[in-house]
Protein backbone atom coordinates (compact mmCIF):
# COMPACT_ATOMS: atom_id res chain seq x y z
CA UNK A 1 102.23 77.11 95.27
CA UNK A 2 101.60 73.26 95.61
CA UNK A 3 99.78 73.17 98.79
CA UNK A 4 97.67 76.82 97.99
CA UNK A 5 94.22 77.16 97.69
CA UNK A 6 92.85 78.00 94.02
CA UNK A 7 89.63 79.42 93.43
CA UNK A 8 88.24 80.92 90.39
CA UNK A 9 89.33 83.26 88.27
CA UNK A 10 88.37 84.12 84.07
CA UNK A 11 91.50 84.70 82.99
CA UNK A 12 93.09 81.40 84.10
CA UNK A 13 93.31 77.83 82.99
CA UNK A 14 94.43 74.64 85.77
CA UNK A 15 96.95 72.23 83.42
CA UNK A 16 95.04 69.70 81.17
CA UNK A 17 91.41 71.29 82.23
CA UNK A 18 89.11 73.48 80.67
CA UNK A 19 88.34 74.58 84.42
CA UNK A 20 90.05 78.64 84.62
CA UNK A 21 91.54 78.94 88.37
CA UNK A 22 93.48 81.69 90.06
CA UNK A 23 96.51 80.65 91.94
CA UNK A 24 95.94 83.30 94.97
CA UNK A 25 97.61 82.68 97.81
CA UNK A 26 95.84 82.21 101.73
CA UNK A 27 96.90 85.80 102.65
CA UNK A 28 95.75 87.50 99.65
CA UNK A 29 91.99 85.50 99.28
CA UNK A 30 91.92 86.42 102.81
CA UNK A 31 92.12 89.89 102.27
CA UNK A 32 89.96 89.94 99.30
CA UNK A 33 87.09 88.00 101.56
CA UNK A 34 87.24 90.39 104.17
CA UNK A 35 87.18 93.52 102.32
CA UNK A 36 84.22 91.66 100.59
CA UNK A 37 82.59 91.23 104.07
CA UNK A 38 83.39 94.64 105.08
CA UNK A 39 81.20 95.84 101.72
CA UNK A 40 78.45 93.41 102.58
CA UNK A 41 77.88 95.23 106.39
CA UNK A 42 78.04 98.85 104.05
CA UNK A 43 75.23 97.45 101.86
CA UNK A 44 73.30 96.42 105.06
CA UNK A 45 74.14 99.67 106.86
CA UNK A 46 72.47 101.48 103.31
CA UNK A 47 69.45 99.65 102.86
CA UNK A 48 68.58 100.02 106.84
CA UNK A 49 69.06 103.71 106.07
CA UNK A 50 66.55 103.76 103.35
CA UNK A 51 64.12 101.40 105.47
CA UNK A 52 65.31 104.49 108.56
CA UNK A 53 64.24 107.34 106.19
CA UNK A 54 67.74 108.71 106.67
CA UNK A 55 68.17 112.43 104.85
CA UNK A 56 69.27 111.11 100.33
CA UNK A 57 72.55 113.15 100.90
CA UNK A 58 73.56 111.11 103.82
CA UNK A 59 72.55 107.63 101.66
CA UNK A 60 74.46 109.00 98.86
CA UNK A 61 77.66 109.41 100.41
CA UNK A 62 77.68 105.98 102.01
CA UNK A 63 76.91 104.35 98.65
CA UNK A 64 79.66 106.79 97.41
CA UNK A 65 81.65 104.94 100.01
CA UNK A 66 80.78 101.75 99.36
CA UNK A 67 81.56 102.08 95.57
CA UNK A 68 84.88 103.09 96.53
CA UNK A 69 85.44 100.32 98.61
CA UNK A 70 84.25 97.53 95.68
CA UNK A 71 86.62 99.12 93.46
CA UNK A 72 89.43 98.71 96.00
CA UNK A 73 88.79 95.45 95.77
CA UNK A 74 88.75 95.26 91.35
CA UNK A 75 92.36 97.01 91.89
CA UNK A 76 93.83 94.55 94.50
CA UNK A 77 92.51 91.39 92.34
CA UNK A 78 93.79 93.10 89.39
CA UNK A 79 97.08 93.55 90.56
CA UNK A 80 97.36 90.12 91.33
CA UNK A 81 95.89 88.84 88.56
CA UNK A 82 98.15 90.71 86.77
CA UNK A 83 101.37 89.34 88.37
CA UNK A 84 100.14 85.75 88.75
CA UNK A 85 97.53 84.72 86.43
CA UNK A 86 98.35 86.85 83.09
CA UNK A 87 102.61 86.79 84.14
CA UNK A 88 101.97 82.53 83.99
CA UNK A 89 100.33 83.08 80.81
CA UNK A 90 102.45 85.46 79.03
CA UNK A 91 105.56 83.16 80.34
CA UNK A 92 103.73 80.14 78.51
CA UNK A 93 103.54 82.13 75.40
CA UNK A 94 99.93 82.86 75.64
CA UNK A 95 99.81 86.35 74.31
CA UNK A 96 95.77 86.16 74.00
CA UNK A 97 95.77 87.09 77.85
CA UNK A 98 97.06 90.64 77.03
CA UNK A 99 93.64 91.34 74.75
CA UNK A 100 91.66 89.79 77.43
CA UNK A 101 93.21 91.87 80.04
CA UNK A 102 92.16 94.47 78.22
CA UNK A 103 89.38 93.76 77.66
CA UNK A 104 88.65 93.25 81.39
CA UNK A 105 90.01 96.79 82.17
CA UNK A 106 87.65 98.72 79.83
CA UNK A 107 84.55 97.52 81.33
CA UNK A 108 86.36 98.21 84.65
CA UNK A 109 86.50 101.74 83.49
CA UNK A 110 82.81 101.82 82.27
């Protein structure tokens, strides 16, 4: 993990900082951009069928879509968060990470 990219993350804290960063590798940020990208051109696609007049029921199943798709993505980073970022923690005797994870997941579940 020496040479991989970090970027941010809430649950995680970089060694002597008060800066919290993930420690993601290239392959899964990569992923996580893309299906972030992919969301984007949904959100684009919606609002031009508003602008279009496009018949509600047809809207409402692309949002429908596109909700599905952004929570696809809070799984994926939760997965890894859980077996990177809170696995770190937990190994460092941090147990506060478990009530944050939790945390986390309820509002997830909202």
């Amino acid at each position: 993990m020496d040479n991989e990219k970090q970027i941010s993350c809430p649950a995680c804290e970089s060694a002597g900082s008060k800066e919290r960063l993930s420690h993601h590798d290239e392959k899964t940020i990569r992923e996580l951009v893309n299906r972030i990208n992919r969301i984007e051109g949904q959100l684009r696609g919606i609002k031009g069928m508003i602008e279009r007049h496009v018949y509600c029921d047809d809207i409402l199943n692309q949002i429908a879509s596109a909700n599905s798709a952004l929570h696809g993505v809070a799984k994926l980073l939760l997965e890894k968060h859980m077996k990177s970022c809170v696995k770190e923690q937990l190994q460092e005797g941090d147990d506060q990470v478990i009530d944050e994870v939790l945390k986390t997941i309820f509002r997830m579940m909202r």
